[in-house]
PDB file of N, CA and C in Angstrom:
ATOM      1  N   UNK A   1      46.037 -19.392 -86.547  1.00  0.00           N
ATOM      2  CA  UNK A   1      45.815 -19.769 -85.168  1.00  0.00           C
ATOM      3  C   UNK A   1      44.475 -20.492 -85.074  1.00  0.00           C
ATOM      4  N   UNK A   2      44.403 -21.161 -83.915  1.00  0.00           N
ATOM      5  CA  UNK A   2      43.336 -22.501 -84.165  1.00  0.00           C
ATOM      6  C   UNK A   2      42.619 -22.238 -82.344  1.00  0.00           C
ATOM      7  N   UNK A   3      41.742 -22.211 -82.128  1.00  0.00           N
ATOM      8  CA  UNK A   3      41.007 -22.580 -80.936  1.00  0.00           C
ATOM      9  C   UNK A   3      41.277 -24.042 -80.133  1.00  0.00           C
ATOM     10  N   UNK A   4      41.905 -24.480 -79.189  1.00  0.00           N
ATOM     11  CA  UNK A   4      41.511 -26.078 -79.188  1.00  0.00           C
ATOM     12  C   UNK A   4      40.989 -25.999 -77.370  1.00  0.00           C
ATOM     13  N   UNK A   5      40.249 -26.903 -77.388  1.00  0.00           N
ATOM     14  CA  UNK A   5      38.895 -27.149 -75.839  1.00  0.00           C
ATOM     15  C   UNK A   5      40.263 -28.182 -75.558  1.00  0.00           C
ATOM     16  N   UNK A   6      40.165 -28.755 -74.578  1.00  0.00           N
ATOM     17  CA  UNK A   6      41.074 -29.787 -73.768  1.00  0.00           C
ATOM     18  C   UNK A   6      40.204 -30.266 -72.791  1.00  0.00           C
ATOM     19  N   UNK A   7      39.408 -31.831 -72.788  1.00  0.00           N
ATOM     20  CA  UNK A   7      38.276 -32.342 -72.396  1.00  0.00           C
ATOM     21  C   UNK A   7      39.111 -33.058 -71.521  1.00  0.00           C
ATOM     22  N   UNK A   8      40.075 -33.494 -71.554  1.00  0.00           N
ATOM     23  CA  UNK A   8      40.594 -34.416 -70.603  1.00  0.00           C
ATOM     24  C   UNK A   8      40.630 -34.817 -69.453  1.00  0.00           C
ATOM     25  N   UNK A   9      40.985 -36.178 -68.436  1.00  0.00           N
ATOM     26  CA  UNK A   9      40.858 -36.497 -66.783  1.00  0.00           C
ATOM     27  C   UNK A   9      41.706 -35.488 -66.339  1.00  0.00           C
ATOM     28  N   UNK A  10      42.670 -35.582 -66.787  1.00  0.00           N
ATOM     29  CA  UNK A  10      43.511 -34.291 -65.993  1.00  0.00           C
ATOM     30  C   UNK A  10      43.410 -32.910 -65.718  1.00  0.00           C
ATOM     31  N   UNK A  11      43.415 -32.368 -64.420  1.00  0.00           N
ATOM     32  CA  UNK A  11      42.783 -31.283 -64.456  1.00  0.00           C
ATOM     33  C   UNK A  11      43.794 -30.252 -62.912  1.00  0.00           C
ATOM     34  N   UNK A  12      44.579 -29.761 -63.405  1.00  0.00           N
ATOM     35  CA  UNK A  12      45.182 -29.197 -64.905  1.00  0.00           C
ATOM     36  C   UNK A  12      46.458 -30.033 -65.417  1.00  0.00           C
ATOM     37  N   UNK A  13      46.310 -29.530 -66.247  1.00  0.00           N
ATOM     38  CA  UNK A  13      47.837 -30.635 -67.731  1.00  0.00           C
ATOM     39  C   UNK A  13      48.609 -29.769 -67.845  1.00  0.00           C
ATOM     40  N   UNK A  14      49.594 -30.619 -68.393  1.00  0.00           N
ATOM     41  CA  UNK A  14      50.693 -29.903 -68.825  1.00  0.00           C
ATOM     42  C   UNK A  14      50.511 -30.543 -69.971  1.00  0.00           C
ATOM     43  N   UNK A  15      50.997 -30.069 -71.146  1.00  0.00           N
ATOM     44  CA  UNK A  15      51.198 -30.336 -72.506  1.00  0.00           C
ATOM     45  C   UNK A  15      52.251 -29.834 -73.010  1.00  0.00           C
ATOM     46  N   UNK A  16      53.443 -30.813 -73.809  1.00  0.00           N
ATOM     47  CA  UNK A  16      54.138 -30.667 -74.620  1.00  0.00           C
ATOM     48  C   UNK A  16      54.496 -31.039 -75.429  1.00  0.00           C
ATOM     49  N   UNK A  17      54.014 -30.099 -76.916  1.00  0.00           N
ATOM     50  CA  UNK A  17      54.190 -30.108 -78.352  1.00  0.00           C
ATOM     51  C   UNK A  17      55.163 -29.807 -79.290  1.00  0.00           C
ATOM     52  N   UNK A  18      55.670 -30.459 -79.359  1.00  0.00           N
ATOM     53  CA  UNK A  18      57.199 -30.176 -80.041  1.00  0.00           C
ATOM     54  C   UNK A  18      57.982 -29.122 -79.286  1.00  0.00           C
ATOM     55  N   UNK A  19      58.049 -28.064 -79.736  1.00  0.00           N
ATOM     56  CA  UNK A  19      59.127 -27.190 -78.912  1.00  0.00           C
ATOM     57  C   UNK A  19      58.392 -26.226 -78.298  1.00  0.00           C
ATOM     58  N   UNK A  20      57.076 -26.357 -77.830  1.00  0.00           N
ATOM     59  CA  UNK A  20      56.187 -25.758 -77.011  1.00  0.00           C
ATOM     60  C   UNK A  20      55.465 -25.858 -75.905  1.00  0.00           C
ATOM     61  N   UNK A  21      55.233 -25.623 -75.009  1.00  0.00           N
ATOM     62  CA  UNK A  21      54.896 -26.380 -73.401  1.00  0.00           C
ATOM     63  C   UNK A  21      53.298 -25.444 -72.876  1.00  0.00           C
ATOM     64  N   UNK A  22      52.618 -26.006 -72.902  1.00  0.00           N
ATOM     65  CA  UNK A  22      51.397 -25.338 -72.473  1.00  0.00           C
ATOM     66  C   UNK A  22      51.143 -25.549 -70.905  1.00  0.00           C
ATOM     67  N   UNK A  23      51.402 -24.914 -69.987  1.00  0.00           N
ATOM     68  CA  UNK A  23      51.074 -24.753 -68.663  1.00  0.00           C
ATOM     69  C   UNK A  23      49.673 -24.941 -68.049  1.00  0.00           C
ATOM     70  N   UNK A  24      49.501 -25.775 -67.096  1.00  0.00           N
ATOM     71  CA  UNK A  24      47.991 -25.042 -66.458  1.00  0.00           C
ATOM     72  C   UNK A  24      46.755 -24.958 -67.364  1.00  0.00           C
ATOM     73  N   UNK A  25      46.958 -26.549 -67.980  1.00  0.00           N
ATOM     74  CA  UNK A  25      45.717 -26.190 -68.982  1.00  0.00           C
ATOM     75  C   UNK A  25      44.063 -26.975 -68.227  1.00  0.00           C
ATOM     76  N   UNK A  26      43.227 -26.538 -68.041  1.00  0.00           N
ATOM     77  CA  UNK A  26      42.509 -26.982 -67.185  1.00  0.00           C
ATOM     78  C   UNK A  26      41.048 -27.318 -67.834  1.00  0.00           C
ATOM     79  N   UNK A  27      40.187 -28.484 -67.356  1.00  0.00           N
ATOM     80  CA  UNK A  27      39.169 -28.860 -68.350  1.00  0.00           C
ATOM     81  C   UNK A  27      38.408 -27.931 -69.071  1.00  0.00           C
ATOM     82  N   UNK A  28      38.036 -28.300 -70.053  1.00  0.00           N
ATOM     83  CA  UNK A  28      37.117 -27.160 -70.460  1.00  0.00           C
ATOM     84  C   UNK A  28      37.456 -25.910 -71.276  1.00  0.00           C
ATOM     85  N   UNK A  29      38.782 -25.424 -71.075  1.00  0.00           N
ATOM     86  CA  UNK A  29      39.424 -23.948 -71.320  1.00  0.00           C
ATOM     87  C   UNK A  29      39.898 -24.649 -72.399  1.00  0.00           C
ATOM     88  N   UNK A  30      39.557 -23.095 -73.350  1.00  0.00           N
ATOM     89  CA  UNK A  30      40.113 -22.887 -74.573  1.00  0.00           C
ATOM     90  C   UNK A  30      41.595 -21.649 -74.917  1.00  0.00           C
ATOM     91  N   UNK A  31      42.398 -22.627 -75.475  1.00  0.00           N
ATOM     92  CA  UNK A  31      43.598 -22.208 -75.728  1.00  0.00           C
ATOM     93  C   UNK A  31      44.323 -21.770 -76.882  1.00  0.00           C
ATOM     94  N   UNK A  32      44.635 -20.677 -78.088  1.00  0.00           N
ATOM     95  CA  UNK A  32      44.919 -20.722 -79.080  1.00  0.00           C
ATOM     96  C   UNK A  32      46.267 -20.992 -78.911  1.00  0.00           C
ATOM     97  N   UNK A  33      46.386 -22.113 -80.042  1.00  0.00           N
ATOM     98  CA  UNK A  33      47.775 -22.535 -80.693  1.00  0.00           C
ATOM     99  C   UNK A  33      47.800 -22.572 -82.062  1.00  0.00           C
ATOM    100  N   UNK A  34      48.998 -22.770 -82.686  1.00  0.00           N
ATOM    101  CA  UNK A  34      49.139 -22.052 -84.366  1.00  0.00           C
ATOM    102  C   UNK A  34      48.628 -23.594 -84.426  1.00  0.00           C
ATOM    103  N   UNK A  35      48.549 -23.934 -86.042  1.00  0.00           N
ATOM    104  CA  UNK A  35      48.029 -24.733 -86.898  1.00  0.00           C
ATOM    105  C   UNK A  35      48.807 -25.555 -87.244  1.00  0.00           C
ATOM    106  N   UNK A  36      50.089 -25.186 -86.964  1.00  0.00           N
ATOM    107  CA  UNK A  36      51.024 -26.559 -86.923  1.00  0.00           C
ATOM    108  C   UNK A  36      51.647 -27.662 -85.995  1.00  0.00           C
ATOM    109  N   UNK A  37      51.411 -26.678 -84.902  1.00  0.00           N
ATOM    110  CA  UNK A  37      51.247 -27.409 -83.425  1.00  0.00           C
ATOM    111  C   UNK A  37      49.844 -28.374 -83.332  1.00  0.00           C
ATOM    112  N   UNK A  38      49.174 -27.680 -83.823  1.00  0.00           N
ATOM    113  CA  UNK A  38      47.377 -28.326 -83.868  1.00  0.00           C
ATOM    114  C   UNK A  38      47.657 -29.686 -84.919  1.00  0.00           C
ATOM    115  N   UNK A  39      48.629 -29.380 -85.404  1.00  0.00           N
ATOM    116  CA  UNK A  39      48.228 -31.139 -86.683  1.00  0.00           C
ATOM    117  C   UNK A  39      49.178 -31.949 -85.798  1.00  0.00           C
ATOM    118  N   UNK A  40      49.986 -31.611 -84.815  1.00  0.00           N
ATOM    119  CA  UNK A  40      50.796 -32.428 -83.915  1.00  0.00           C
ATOM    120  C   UNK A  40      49.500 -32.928 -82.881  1.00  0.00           C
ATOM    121  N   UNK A  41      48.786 -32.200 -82.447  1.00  0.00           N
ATOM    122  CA  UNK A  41      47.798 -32.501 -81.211  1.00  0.00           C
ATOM    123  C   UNK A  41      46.576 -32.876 -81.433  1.00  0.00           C
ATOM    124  N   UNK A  42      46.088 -33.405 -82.482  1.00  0.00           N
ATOM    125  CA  UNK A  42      44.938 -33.493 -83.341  1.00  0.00           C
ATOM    126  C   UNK A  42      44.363 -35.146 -83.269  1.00  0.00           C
ATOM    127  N   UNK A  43      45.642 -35.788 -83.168  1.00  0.00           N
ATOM    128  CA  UNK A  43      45.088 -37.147 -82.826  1.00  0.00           C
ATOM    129  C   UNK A  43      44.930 -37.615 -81.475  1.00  0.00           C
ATOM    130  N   UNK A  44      45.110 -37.056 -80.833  1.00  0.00           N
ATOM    131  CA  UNK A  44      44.826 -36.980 -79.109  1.00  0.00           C
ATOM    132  C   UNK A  44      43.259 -37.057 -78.917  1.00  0.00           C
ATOM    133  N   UNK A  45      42.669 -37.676 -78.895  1.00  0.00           N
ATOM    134  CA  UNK A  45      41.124 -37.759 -78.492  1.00  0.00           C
ATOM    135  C   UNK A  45      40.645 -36.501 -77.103  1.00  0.00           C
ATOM    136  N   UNK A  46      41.383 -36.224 -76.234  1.00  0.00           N
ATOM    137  CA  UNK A  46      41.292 -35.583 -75.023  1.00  0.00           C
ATOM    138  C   UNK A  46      41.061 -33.749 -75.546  1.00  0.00           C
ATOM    139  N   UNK A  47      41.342 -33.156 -77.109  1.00  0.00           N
ATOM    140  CA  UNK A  47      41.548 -31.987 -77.457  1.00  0.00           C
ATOM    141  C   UNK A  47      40.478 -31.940 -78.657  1.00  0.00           C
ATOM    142  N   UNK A  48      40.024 -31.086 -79.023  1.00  0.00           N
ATOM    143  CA  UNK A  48      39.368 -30.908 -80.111  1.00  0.00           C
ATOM    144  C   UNK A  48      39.232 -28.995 -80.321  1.00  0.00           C
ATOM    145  N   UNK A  49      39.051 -29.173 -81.504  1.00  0.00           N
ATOM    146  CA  UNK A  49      39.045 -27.534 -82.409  1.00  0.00           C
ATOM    147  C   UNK A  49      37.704 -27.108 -81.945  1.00  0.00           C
ATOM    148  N   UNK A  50      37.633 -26.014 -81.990  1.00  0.00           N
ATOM    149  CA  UNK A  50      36.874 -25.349 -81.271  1.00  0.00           C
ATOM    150  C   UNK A  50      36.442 -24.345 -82.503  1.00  0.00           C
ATOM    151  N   UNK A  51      37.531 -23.339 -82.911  1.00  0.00           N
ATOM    152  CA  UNK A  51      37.111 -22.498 -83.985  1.00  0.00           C
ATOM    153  C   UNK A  51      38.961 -22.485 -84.723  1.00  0.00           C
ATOM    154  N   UNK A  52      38.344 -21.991 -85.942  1.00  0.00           N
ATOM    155  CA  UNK A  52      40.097 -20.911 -86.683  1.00  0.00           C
ATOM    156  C   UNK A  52      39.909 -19.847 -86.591  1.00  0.00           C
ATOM    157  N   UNK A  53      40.866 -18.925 -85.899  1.00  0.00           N
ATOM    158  CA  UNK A  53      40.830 -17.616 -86.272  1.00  0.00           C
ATOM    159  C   UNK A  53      41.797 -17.364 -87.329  1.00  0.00           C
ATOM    160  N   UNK A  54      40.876 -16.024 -88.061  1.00  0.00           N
ATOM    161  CA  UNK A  54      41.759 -15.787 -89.432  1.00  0.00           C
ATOM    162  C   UNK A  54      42.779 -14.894 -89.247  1.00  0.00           C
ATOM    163  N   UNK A  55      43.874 -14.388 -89.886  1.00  0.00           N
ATOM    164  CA  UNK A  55      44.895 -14.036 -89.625  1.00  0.00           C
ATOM    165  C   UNK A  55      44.553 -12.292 -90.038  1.00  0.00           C
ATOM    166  N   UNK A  56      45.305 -11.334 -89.411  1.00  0.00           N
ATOM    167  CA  UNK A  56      44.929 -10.246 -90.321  1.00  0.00           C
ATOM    168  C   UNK A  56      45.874 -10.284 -91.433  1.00  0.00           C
ATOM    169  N   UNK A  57      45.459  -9.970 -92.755  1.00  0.00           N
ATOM    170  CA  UNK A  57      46.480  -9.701 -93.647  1.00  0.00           C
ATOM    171  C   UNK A  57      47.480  -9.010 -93.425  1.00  0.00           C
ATOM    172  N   UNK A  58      49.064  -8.816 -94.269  1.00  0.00           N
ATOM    173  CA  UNK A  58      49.910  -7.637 -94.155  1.00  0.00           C
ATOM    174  C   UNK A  58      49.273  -6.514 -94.686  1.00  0.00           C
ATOM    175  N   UNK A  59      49.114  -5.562 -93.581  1.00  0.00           N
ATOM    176  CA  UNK A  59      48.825  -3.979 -94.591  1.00  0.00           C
ATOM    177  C   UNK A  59      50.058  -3.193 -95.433  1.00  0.00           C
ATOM    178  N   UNK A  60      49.778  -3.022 -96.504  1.00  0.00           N
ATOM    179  CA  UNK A  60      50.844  -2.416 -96.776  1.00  0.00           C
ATOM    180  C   UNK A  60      50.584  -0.365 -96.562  1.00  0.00           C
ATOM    181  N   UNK A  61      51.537  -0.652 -96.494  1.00  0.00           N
ATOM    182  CA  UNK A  61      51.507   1.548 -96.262  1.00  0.00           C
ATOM    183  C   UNK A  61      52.371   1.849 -97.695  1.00  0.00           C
ATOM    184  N   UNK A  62      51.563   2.559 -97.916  1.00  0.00           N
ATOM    185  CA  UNK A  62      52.030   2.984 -99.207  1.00  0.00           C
ATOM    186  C   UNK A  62      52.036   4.424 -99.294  1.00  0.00           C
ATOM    187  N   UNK A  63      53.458   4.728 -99.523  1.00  0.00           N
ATOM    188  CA  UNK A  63      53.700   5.873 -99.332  1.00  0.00           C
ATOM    189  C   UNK A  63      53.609   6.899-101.460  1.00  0.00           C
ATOM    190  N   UNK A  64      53.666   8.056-100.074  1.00  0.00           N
ATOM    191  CA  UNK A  64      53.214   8.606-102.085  1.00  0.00           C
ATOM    192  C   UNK A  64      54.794   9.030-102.390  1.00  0.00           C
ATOM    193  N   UNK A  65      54.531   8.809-103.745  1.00  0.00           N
ATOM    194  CA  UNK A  65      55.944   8.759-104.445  1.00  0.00           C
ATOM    195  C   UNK A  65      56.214  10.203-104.548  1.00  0.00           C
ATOM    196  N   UNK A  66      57.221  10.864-104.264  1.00  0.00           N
ATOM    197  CA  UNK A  66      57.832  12.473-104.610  1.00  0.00           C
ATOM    198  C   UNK A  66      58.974  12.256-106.134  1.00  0.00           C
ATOM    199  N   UNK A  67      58.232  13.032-107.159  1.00  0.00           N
ATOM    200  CA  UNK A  67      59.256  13.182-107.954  1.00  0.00           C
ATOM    201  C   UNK A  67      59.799  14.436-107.765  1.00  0.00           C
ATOM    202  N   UNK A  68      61.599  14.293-108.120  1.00  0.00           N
ATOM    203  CA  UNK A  68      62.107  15.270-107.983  1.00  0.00           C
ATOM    204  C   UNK A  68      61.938  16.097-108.934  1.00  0.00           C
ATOM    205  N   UNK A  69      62.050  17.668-109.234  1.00  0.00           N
ATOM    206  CA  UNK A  69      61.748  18.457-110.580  1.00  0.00           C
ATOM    207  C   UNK A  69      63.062  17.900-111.117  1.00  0.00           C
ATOM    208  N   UNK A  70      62.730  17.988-112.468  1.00  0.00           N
ATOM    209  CA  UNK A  70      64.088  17.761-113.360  1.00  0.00           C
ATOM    210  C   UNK A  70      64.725  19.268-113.150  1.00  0.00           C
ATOM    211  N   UNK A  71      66.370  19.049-113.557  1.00  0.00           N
ATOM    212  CA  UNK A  71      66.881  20.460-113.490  1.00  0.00           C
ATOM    213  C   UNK A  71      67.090  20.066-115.180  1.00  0.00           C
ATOM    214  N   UNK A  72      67.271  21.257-115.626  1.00  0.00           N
ATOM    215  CA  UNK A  72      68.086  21.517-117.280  1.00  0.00           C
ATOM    216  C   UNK A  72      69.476  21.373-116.817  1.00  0.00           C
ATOM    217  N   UNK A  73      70.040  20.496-117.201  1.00  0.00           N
ATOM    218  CA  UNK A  73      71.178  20.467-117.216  1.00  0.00           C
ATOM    219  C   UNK A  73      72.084  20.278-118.712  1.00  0.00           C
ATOM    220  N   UNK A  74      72.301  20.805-119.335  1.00  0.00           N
ATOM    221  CA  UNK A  74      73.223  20.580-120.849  1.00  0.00           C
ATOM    222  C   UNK A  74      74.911  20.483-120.272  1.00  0.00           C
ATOM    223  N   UNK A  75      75.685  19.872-119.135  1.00  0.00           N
ATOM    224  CA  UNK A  75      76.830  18.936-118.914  1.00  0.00           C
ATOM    225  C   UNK A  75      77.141  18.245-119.566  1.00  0.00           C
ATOM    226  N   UNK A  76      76.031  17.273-120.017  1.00  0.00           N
ATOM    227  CA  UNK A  76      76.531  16.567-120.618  1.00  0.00           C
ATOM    228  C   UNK A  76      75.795  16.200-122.161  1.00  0.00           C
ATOM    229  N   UNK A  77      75.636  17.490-122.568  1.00  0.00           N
ATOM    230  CA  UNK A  77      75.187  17.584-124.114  1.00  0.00           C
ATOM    231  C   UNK A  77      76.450  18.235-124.990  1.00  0.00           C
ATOM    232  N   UNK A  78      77.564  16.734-125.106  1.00  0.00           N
ATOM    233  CA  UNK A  78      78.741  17.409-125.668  1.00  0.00           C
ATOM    234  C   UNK A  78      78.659  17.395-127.475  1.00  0.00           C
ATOM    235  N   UNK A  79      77.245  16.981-127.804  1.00  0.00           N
ATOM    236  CA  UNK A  79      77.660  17.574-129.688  1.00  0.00           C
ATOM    237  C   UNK A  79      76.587  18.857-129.420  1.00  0.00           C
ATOM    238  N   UNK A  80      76.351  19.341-128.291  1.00  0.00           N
ATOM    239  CA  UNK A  80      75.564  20.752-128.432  1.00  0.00           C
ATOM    240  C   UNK A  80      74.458  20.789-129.201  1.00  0.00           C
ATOM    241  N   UNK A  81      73.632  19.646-129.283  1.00  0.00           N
ATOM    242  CA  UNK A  81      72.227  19.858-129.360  1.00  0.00           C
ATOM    243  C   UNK A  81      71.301  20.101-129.213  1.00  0.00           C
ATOM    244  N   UNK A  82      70.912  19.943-127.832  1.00  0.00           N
ATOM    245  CA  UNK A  82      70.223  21.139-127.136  1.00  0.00           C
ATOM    246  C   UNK A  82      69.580  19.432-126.043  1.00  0.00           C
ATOM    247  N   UNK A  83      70.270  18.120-126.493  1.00  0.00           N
ATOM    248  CA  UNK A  83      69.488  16.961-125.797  1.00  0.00           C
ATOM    249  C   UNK A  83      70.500  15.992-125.560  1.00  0.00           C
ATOM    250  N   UNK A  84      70.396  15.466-124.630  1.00  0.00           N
ATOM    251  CA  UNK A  84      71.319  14.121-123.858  1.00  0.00           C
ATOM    252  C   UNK A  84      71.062  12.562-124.770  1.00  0.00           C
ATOM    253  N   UNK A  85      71.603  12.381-125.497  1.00  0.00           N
ATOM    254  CA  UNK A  85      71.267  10.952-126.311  1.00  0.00           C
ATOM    255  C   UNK A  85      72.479  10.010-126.806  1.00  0.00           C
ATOM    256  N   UNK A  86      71.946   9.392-127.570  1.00  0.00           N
ATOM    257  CA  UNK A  86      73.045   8.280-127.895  1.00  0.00           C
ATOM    258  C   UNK A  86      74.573   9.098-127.935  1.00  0.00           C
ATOM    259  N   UNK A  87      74.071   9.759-128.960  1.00  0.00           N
ATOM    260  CA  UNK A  87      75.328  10.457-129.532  1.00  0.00           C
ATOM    261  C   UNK A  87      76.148  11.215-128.676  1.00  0.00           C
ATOM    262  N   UNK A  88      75.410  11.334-127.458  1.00  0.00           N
ATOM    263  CA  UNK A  88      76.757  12.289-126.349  1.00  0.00           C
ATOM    264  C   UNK A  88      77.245  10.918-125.991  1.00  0.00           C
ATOM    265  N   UNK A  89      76.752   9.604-125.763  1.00  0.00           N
ATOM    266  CA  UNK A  89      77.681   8.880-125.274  1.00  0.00           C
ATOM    267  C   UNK A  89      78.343   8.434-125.894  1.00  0.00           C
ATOM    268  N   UNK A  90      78.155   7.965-127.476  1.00  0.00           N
ATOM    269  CA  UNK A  90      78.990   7.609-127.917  1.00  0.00           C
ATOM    270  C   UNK A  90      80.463   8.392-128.114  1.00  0.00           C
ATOM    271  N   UNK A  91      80.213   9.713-127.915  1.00  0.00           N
ATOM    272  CA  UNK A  91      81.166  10.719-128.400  1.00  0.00           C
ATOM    273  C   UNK A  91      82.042  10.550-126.709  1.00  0.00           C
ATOM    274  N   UNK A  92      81.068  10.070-125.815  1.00  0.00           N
ATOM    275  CA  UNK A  92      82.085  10.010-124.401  1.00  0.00           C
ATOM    276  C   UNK A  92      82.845   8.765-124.676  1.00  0.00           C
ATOM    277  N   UNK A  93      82.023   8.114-124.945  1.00  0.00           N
ATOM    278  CA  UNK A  93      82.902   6.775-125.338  1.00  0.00           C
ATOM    279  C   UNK A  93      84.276   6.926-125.649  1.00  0.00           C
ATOM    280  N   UNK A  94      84.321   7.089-126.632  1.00  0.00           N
ATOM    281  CA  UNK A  94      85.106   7.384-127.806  1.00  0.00           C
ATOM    282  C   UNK A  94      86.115   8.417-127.266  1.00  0.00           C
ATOM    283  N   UNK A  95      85.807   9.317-126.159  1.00  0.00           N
ATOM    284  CA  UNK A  95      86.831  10.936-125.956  1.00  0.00           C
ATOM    285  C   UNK A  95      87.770   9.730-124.654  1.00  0.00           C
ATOM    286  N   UNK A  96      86.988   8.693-123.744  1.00  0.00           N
ATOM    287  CA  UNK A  96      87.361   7.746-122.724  1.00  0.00           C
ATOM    288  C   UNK A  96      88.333   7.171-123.668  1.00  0.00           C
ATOM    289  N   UNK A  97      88.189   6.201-124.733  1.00  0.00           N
ATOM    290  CA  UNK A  97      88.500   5.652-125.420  1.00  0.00           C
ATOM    291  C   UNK A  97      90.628   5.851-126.242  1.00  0.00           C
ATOM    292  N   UNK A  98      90.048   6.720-126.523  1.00  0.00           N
ATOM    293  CA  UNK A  98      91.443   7.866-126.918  1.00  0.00           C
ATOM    294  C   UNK A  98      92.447   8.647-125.830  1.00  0.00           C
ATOM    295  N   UNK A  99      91.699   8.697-124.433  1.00  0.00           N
ATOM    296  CA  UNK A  99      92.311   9.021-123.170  1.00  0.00           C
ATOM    297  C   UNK A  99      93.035   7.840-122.911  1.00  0.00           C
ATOM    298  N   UNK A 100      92.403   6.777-122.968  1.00  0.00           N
ATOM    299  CA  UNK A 100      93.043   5.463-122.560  1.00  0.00           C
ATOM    300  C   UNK A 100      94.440   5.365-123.441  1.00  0.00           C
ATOM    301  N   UNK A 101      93.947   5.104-124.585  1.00  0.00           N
ATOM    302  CA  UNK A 101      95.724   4.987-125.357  1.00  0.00           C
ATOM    303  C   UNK A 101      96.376   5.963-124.970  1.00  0.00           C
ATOM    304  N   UNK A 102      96.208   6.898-124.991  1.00  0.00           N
ATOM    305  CA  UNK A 102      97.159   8.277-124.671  1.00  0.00           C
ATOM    306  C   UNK A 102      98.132   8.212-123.180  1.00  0.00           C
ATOM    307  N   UNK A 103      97.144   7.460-122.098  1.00  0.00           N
ATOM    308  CA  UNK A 103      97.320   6.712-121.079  1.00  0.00           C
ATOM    309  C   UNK A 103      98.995   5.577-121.216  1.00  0.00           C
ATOM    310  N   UNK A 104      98.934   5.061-122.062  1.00  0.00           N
ATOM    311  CA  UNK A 104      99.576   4.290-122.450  1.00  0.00           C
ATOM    312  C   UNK A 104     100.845   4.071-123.090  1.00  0.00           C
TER     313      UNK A 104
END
């Protein structure tokens, strides 16, 4: 957002900037408009910048992460090892695998 003064004979103006209409703008008074409207109104001798105001950044909220406790679960520790790894899936694989033809 941009500051702009409006020095102009007219007193008060109307102004319209692309798809924006400024009402009741009267000598002297300062008006913020964004910065892309401002590069539309910039060659107008009758307006000039005044100041930029800076934007506030996005805050982010950051929430705290909750891990869930692990449970022990041995479901699906089917060569009974005491751990969940390749080898239970491959062995699911493989039990899917043989269901399917049987399927068939």
């Amino acid at each position: 957002m941009v500051k702009v003064l409006y020095n102009g004979d007219k007193n008060p103006c109307r102004i319209k900037i692309l798809n924006m209409t400024i009402e009741q703008w009267k000598r002297g008074e300062v008006k913020e408009i964004s910065d892309f409207h401002w590069a539309h109104l910039k060659h107008n001798i009758d307006f000039s910048l005044v100041g930029k105001q800076k934007e506030d950044p996005v805050k982010k909220i950051k929430k705290e992460v909750v891990l869930e406790p692990k449970t022990e679960s041995n479901a699906f520790d089917l060569d009974r090892d005491g751990d969940v790894d390749a080898d239970d899936y491959s062995l699911a694989a493989k039990t899917l695998g043989h269901a399917r033809k049987q399927k068939k």
